[in-house]
Protein backbone atom coordinates (compact mmCIF):
# COMPACT_ATOMS: atom_id res chain seq x y z
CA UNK A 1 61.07 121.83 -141.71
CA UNK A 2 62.36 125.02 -143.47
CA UNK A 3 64.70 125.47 -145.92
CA UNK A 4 66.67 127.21 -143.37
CA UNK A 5 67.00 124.43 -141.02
CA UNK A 6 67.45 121.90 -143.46
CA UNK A 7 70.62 123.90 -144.73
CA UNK A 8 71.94 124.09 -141.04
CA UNK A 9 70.98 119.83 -140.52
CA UNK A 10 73.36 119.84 -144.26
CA UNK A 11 76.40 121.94 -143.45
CA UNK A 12 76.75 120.51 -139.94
CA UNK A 13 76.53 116.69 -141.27
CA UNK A 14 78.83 117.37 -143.67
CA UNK A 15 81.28 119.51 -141.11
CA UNK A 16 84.31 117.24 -139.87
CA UNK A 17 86.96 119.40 -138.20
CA UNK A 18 85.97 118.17 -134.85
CA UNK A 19 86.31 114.46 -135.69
CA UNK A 20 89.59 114.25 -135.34
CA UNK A 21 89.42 115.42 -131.25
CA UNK A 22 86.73 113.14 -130.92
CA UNK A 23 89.05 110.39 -132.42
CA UNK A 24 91.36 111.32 -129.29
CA UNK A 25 88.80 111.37 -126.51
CA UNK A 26 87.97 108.07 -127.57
CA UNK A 27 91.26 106.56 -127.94
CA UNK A 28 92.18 108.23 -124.46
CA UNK A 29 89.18 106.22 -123.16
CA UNK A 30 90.25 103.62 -124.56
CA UNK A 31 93.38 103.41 -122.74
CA UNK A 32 92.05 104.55 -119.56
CA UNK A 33 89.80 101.78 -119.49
CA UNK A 34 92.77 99.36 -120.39
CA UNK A 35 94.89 100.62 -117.51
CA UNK A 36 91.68 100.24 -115.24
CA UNK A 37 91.29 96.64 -116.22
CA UNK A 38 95.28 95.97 -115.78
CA UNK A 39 95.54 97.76 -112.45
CA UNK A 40 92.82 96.01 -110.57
CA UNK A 41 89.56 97.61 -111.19
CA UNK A 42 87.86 94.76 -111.28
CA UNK A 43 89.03 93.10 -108.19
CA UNK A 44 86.53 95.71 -106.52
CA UNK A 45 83.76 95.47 -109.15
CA UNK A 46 83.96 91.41 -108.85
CA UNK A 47 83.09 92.14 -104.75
CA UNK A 48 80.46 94.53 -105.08
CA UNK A 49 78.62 92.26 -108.76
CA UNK A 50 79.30 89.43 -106.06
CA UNK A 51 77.32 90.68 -103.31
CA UNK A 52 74.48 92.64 -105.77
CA UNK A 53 74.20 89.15 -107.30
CA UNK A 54 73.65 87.52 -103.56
CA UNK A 55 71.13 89.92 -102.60
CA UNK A 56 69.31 89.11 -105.70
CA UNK A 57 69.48 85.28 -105.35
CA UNK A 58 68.62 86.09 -101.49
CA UNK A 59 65.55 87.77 -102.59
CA UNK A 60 63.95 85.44 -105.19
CA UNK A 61 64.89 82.56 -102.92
CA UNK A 62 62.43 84.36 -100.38
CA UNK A 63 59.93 85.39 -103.27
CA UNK A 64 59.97 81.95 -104.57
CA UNK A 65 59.41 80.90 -100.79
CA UNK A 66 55.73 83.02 -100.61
């Protein structure tokens, strides 16, 4: 690796002035994801893991079968 890239890898490990936006995005997320859980999201994800999980059991019951 050159000296040149190595100095570039160095100054942008050591650069923080976007942590602090990335701080938000995350804690935006974070709520999003609360307000998705409070709301009902996963009233629709429970139906749809349900009835991936009963296709699965469907189709090693008939694997299991041959």
């Amino acid at each position: 690796m050159s000296e040149n890239t190595k100095a570039l890898l160095r100054r942008f490990m050591s650069d923080e002035s976007g942590i602090s936006a990335v701080e938000y995005g995350l804690l935006a997320a974070g709520i999003a994801v609360g307000l998705w859980a409070i709301v009902g999201g996963p009233t629709g994800i429970g139906t749809s893991l349900q009835n991936v999980l009963g296709d699965v059991q469907a189709d090693l019951t008939t694997a299991a079968a041959d």
